[in-house]
PDB file of N, CA and C in Angstrom:
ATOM      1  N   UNK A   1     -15.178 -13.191   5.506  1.00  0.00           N
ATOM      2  CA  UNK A   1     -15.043 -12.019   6.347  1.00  0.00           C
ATOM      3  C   UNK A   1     -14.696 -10.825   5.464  1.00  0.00           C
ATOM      4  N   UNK A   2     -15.025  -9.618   5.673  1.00  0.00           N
ATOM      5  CA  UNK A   2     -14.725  -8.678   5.011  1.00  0.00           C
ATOM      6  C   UNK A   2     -12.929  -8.445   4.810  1.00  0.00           C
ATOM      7  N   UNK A   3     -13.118  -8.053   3.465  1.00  0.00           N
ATOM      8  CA  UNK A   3     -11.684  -7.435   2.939  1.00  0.00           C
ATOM      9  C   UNK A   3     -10.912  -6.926   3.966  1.00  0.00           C
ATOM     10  N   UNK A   4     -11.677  -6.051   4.559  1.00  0.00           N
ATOM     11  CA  UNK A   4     -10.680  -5.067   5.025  1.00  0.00           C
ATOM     12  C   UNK A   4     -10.408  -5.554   6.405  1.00  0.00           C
ATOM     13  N   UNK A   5     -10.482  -6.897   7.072  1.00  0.00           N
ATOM     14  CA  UNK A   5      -9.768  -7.184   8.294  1.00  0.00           C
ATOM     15  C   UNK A   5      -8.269  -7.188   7.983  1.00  0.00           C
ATOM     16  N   UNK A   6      -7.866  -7.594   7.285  1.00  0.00           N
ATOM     17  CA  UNK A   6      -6.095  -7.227   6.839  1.00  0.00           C
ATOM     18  C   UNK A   6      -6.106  -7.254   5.324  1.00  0.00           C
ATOM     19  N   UNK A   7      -5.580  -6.112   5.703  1.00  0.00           N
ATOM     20  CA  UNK A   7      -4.784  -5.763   4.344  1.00  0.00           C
ATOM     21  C   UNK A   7      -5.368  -5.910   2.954  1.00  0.00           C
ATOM     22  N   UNK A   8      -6.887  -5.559   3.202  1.00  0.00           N
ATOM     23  CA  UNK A   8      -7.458  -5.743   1.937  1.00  0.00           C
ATOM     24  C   UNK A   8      -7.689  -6.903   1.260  1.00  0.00           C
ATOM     25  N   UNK A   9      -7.324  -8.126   2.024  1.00  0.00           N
ATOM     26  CA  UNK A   9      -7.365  -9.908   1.297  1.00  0.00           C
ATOM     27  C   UNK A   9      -8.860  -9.894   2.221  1.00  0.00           C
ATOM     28  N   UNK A  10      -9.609 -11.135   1.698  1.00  0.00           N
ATOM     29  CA  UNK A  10     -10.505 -11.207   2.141  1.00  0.00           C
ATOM     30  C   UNK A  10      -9.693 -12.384   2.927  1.00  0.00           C
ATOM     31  N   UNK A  11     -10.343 -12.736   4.034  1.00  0.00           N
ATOM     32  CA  UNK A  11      -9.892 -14.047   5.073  1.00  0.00           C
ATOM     33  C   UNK A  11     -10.972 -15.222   5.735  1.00  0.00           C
ATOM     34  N   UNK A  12     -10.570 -15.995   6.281  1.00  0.00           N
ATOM     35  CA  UNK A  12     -11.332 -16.965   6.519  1.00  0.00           C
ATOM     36  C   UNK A  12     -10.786 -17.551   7.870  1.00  0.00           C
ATOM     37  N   UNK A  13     -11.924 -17.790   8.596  1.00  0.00           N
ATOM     38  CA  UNK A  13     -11.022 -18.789   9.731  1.00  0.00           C
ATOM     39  C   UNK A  13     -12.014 -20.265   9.892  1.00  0.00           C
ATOM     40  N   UNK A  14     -11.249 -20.836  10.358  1.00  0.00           N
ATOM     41  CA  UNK A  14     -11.591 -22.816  11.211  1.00  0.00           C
ATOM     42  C   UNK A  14     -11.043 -22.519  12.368  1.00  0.00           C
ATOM     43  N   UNK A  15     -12.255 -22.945  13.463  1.00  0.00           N
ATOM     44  CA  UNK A  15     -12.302 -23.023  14.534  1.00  0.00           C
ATOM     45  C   UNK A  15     -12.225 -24.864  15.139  1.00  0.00           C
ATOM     46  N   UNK A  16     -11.419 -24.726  16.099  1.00  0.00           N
ATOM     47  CA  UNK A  16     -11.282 -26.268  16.714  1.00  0.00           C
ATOM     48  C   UNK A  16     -11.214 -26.092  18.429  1.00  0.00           C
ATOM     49  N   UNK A  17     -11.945 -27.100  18.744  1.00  0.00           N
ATOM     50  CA  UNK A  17     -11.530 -27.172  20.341  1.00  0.00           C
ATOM     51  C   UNK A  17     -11.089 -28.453  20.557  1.00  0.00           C
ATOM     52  N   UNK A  18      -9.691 -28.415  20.725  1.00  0.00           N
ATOM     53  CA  UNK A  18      -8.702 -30.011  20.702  1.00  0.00           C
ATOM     54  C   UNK A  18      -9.091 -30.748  22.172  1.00  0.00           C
ATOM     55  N   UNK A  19      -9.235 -31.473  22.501  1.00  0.00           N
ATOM     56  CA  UNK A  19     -10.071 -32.508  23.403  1.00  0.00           C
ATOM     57  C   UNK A  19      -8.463 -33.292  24.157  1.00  0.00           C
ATOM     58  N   UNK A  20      -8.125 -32.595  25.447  1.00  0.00           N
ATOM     59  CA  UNK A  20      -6.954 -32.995  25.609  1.00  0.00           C
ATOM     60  C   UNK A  20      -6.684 -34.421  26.551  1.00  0.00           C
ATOM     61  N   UNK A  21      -8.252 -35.263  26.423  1.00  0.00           N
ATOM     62  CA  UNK A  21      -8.043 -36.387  26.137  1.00  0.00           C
ATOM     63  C   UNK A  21      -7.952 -37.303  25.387  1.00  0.00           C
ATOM     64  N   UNK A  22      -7.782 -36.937  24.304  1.00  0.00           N
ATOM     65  CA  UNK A  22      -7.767 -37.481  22.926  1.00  0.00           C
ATOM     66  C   UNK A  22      -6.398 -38.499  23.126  1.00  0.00           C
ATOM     67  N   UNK A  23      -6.250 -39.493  22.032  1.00  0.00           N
ATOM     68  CA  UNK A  23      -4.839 -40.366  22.132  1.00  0.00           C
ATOM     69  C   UNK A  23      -3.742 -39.305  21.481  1.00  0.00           C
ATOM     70  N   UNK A  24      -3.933 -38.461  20.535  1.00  0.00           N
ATOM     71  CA  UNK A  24      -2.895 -38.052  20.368  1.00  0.00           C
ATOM     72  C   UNK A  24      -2.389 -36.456  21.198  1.00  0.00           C
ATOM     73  N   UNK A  25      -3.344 -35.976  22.410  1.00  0.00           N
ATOM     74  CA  UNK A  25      -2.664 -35.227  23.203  1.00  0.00           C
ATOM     75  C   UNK A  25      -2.316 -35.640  24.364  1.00  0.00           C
ATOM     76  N   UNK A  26      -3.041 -36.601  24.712  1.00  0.00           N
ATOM     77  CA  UNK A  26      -2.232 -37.277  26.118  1.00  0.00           C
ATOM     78  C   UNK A  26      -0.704 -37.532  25.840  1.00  0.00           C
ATOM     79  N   UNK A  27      -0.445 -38.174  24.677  1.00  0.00           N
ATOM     80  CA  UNK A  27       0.974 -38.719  24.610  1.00  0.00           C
ATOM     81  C   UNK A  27       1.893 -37.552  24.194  1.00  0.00           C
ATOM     82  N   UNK A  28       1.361 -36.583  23.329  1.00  0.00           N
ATOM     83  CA  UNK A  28       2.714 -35.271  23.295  1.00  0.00           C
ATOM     84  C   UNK A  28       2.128 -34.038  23.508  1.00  0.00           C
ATOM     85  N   UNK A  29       0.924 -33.712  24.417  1.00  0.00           N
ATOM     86  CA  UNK A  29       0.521 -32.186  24.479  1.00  0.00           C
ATOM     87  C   UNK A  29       0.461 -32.200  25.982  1.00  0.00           C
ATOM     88  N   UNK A  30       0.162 -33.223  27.123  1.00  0.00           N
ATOM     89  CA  UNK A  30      -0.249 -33.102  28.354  1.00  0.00           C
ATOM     90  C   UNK A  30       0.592 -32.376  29.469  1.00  0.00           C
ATOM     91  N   UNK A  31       1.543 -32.867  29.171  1.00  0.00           N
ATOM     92  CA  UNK A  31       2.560 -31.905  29.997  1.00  0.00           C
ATOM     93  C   UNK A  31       2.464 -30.182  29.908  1.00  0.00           C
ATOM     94  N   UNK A  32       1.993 -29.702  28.896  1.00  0.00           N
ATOM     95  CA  UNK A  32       2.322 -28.153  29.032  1.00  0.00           C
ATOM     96  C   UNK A  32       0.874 -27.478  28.672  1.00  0.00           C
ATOM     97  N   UNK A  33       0.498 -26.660  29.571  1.00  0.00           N
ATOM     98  CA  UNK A  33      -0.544 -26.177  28.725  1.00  0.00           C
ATOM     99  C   UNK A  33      -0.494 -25.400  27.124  1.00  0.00           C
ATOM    100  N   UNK A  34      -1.060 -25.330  27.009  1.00  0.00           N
ATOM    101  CA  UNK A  34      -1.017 -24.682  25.196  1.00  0.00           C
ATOM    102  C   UNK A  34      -0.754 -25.331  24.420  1.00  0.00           C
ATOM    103  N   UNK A  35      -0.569 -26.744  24.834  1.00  0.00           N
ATOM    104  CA  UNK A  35       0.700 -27.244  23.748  1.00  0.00           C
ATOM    105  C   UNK A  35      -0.361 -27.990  22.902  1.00  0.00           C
ATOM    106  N   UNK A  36      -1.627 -28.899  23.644  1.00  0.00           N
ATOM    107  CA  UNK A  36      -2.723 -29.029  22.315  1.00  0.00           C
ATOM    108  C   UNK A  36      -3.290 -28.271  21.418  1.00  0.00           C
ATOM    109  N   UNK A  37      -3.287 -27.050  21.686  1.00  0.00           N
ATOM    110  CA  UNK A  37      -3.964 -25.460  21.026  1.00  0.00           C
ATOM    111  C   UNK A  37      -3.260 -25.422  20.114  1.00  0.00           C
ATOM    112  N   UNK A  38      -1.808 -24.985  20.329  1.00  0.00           N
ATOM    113  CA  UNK A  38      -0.668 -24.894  19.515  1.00  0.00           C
ATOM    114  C   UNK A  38      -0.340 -26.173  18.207  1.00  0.00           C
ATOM    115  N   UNK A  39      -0.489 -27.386  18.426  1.00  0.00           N
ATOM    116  CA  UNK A  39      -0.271 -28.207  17.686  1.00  0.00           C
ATOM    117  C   UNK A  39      -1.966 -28.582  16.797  1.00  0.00           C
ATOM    118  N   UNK A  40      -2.745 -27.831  17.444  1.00  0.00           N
ATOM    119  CA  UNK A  40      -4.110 -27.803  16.921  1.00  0.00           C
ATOM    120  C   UNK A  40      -3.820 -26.952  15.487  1.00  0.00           C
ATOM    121  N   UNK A  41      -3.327 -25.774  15.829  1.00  0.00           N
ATOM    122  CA  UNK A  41      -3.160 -24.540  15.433  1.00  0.00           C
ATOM    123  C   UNK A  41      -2.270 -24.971  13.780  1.00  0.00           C
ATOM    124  N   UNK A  42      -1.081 -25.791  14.247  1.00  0.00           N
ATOM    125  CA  UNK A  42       0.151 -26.041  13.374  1.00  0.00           C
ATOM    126  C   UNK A  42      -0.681 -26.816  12.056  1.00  0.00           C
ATOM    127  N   UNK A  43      -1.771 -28.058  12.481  1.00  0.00           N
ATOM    128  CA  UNK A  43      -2.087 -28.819  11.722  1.00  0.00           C
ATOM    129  C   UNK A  43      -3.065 -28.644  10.772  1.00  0.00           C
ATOM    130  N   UNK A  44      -3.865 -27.426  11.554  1.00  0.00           N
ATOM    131  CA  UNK A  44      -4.691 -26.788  10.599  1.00  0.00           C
ATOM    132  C   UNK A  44      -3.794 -25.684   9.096  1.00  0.00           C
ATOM    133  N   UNK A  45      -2.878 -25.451   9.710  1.00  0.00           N
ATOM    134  CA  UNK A  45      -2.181 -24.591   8.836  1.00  0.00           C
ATOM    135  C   UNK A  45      -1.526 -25.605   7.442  1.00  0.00           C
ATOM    136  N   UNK A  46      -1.141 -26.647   8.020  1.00  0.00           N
ATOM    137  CA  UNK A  46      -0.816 -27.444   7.047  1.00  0.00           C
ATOM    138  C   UNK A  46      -2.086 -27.865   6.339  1.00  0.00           C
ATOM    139  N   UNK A  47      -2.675 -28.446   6.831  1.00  0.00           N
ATOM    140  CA  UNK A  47      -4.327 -28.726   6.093  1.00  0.00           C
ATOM    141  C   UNK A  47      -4.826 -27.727   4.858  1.00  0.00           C
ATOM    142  N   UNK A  48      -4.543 -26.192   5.373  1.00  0.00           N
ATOM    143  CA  UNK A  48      -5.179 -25.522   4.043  1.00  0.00           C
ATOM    144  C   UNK A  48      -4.272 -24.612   3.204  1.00  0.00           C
ATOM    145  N   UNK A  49      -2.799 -25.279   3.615  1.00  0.00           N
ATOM    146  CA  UNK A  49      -1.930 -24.487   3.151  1.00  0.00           C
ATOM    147  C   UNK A  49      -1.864 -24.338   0.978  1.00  0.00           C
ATOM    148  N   UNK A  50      -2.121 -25.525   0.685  1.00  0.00           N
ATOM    149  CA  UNK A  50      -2.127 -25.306  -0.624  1.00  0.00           C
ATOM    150  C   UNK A  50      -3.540 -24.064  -1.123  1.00  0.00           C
ATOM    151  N   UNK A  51      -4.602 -24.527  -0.367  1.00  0.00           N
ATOM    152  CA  UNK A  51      -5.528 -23.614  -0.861  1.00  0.00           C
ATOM    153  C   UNK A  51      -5.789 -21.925  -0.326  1.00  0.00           C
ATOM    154  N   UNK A  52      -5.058 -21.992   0.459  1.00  0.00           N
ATOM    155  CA  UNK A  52      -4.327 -20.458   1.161  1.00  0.00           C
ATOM    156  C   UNK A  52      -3.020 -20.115  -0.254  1.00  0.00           C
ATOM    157  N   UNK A  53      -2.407 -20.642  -0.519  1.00  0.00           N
ATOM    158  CA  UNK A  53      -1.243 -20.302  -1.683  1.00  0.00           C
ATOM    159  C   UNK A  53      -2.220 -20.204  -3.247  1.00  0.00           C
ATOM    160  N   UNK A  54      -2.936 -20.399  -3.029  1.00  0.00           N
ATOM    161  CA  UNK A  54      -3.585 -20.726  -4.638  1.00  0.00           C
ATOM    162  C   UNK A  54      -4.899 -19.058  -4.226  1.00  0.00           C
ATOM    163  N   UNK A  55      -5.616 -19.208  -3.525  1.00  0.00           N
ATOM    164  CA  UNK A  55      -6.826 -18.240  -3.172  1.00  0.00           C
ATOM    165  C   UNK A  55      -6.508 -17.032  -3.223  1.00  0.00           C
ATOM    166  N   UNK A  56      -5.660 -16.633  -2.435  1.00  0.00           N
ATOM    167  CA  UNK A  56      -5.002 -15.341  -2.105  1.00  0.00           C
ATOM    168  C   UNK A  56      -5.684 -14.615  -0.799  1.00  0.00           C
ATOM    169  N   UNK A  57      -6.515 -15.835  -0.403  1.00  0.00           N
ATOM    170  CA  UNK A  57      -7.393 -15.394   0.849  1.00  0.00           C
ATOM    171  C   UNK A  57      -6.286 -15.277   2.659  1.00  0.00           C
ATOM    172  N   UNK A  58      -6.192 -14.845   3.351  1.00  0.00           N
ATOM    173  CA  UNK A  58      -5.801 -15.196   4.709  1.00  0.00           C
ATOM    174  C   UNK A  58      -6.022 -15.836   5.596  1.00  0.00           C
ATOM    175  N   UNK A  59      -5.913 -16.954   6.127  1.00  0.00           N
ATOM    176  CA  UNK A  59      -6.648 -17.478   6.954  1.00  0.00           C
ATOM    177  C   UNK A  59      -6.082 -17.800   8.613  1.00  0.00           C
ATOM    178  N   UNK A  60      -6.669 -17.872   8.830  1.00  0.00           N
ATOM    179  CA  UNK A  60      -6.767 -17.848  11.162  1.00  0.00           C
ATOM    180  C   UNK A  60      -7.409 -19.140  11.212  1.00  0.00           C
ATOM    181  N   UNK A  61      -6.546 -20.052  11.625  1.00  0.00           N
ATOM    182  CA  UNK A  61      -6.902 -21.131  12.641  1.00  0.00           C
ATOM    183  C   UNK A  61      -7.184 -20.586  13.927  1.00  0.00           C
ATOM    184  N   UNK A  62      -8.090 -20.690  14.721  1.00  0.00           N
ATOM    185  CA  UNK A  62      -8.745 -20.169  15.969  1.00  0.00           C
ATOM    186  C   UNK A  62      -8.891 -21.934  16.594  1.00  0.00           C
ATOM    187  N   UNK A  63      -8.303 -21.944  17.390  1.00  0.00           N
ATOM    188  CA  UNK A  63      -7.815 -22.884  18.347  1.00  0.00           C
ATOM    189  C   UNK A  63      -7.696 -23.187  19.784  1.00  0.00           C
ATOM    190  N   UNK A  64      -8.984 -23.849  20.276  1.00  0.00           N
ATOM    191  CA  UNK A  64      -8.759 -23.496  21.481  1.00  0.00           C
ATOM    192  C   UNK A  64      -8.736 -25.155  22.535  1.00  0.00           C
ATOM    193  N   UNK A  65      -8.345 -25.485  23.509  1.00  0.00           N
ATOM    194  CA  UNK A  65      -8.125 -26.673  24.340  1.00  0.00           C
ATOM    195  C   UNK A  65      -9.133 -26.429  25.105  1.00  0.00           C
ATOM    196  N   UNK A  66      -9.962 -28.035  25.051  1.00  0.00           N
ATOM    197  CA  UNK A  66     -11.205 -28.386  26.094  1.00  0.00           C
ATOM    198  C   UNK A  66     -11.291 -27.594  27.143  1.00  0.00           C
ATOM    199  N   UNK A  67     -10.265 -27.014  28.176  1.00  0.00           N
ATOM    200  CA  UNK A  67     -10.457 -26.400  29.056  1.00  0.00           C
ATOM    201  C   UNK A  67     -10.315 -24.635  29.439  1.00  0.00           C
ATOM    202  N   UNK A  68     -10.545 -23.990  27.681  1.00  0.00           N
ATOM    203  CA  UNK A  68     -10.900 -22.790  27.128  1.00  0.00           C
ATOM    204  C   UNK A  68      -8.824 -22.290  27.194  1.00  0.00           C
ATOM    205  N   UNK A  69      -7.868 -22.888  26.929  1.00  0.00           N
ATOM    206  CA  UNK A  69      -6.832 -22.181  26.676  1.00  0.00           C
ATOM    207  C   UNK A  69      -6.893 -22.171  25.345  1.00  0.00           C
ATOM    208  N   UNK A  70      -6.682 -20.836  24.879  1.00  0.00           N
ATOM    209  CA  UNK A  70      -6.864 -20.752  23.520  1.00  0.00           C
ATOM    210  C   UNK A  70      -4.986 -20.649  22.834  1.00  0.00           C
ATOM    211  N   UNK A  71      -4.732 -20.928  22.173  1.00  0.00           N
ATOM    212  CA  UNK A  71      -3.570 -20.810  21.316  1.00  0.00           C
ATOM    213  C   UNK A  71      -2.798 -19.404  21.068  1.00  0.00           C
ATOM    214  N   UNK A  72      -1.628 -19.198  21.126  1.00  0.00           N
ATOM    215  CA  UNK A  72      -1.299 -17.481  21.359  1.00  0.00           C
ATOM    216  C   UNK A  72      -2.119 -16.650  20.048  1.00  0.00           C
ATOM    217  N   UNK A  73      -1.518 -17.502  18.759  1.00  0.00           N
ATOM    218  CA  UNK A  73      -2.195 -16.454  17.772  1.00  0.00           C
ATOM    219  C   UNK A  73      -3.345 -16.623  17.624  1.00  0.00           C
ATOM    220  N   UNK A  74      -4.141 -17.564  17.982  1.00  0.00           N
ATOM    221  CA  UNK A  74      -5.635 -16.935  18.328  1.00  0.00           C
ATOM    222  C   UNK A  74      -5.980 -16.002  19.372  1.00  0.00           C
ATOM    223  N   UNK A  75      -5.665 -16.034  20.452  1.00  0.00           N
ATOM    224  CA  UNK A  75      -5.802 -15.070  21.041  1.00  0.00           C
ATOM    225  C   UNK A  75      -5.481 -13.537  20.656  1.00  0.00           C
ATOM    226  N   UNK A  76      -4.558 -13.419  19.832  1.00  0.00           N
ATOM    227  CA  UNK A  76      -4.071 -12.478  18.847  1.00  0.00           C
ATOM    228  C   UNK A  76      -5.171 -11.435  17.673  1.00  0.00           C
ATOM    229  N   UNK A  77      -5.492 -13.040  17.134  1.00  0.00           N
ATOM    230  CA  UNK A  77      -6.651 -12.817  16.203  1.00  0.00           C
ATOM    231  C   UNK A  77      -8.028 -12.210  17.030  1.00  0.00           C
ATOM    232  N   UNK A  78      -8.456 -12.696  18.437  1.00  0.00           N
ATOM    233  CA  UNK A  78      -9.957 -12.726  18.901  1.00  0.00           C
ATOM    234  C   UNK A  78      -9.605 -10.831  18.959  1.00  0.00           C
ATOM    235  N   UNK A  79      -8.768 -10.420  19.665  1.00  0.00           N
ATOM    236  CA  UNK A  79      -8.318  -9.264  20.168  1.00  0.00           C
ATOM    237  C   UNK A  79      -8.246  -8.209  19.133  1.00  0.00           C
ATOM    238  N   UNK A  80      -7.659  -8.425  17.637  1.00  0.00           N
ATOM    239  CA  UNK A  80      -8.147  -7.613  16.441  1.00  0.00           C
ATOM    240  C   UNK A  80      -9.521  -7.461  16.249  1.00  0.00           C
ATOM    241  N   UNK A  81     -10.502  -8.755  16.395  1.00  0.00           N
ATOM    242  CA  UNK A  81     -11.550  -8.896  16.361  1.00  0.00           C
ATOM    243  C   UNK A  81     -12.097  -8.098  16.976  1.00  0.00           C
ATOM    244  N   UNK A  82     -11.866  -7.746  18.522  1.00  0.00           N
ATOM    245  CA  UNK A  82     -12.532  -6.924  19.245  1.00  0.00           C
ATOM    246  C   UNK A  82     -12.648  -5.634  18.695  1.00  0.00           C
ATOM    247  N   UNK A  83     -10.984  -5.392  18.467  1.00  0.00           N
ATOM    248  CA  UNK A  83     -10.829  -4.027  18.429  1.00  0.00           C
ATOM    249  C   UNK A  83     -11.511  -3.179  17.631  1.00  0.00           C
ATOM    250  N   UNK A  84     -11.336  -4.018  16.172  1.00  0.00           N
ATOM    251  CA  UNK A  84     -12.235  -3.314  15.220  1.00  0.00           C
ATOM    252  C   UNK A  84     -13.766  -3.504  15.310  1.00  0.00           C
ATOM    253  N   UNK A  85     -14.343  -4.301  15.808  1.00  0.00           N
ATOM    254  CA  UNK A  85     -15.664  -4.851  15.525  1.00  0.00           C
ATOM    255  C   UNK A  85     -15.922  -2.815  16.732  1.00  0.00           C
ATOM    256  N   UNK A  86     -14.662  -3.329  17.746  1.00  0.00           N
ATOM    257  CA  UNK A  86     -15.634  -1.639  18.560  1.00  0.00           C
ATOM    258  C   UNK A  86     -15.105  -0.815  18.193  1.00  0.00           C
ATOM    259  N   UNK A  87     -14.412  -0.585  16.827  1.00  0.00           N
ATOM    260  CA  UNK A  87     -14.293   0.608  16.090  1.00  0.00           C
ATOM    261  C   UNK A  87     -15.063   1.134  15.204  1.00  0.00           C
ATOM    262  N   UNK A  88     -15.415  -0.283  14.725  1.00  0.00           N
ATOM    263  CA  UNK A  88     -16.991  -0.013  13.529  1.00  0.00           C
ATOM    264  C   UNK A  88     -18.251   0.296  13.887  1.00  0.00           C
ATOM    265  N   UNK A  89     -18.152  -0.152  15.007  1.00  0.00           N
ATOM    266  CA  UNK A  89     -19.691  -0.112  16.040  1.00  0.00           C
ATOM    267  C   UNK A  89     -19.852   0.678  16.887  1.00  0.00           C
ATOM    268  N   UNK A  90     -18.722   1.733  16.709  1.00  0.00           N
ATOM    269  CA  UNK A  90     -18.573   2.337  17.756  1.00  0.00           C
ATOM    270  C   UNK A  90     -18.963   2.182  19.180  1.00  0.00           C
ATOM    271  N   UNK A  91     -18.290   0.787  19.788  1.00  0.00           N
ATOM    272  CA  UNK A  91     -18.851   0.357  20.980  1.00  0.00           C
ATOM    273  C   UNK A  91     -17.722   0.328  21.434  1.00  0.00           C
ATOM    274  N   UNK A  92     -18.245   0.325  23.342  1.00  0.00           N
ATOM    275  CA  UNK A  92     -16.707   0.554  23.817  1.00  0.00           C
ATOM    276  C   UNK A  92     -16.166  -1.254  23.843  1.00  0.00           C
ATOM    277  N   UNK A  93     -14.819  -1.328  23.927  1.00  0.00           N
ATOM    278  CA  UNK A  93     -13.982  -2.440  24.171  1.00  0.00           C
ATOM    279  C   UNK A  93     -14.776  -3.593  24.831  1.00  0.00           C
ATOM    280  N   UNK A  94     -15.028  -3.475  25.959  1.00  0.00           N
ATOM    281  CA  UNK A  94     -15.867  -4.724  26.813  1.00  0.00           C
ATOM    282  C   UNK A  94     -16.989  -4.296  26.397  1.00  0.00           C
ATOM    283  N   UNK A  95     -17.808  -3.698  25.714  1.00  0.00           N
ATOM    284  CA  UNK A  95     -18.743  -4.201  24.834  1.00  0.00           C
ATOM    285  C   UNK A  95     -18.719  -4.781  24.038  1.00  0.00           C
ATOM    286  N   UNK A  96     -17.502  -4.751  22.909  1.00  0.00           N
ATOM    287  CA  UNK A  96     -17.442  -5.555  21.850  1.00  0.00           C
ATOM    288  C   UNK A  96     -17.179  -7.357  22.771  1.00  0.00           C
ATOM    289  N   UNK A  97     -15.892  -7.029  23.521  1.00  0.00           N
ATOM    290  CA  UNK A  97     -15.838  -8.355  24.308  1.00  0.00           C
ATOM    291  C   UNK A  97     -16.938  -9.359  24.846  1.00  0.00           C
ATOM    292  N   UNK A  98     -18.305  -8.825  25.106  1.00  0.00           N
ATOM    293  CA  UNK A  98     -19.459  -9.003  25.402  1.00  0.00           C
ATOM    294  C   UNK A  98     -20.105  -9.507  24.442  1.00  0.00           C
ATOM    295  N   UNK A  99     -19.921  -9.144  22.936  1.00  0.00           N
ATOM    296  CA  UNK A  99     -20.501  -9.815  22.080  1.00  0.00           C
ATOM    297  C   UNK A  99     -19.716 -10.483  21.393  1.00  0.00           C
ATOM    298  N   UNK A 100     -18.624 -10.513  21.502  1.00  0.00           N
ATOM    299  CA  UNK A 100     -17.962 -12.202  21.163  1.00  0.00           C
ATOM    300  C   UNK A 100     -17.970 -13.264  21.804  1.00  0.00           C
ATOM    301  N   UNK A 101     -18.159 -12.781  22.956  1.00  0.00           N
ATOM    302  CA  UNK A 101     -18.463 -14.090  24.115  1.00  0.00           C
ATOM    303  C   UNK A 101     -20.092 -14.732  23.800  1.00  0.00           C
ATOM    304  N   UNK A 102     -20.846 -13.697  23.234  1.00  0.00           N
ATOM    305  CA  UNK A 102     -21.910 -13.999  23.050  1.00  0.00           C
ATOM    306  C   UNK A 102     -22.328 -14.829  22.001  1.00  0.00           C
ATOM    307  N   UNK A 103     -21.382 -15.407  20.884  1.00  0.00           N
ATOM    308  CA  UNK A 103     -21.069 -15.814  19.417  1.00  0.00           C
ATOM    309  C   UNK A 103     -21.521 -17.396  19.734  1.00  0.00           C
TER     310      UNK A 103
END
């Protein structure tokens, strides 16, 4: 992704959609919503944490549960996404929203 989404690092994201019938969210994510997104979210961070410390790159786990709840800081991330993509494109807001849905 380009440099300039933050701070001049170039960044990277992994996308997951956690399957909240899986064996390991039935037994500790089912009770709450978010809570597979969120622990989606945690494990990816550990996964590329050495090569995030070594790169100097940024990276966004984008995380979302079978039944489209997405994880807070992804939702965080999609919403920068918007903003700038309709700052560069000079498109309005739910236009840009329109073409991320469209991705």
């Amino acid at each position: 992704i380009h440099p300039d989404f933050v701070q001049g690092k170039p960044a990277f994201f992994d996308v997951a959609v956690r399957n909240l019938f899986s064996d390991t969210c039935v037994t500790s994510c089912s009770f709450q919503a978010r809570a597979a997104a969120e622990a989606g979210e945690m494990a990816k961070n550990l996964h590329y944490d050495a090569y995030i410390t070594t790169s100097g790159k940024v990276f966004y786990p984008l995380v979302v549960e079978s039944y489209v709840i997405w994880s807070v800081h992804s939702l965080e991330v999609l919403k920068t996404i918007t903003r700038k993509t309709s700052l560069s494109q000079s498109l309005s807001i739910s236009r840009a929203v329109c073409n991320l849905h469209e991705l």
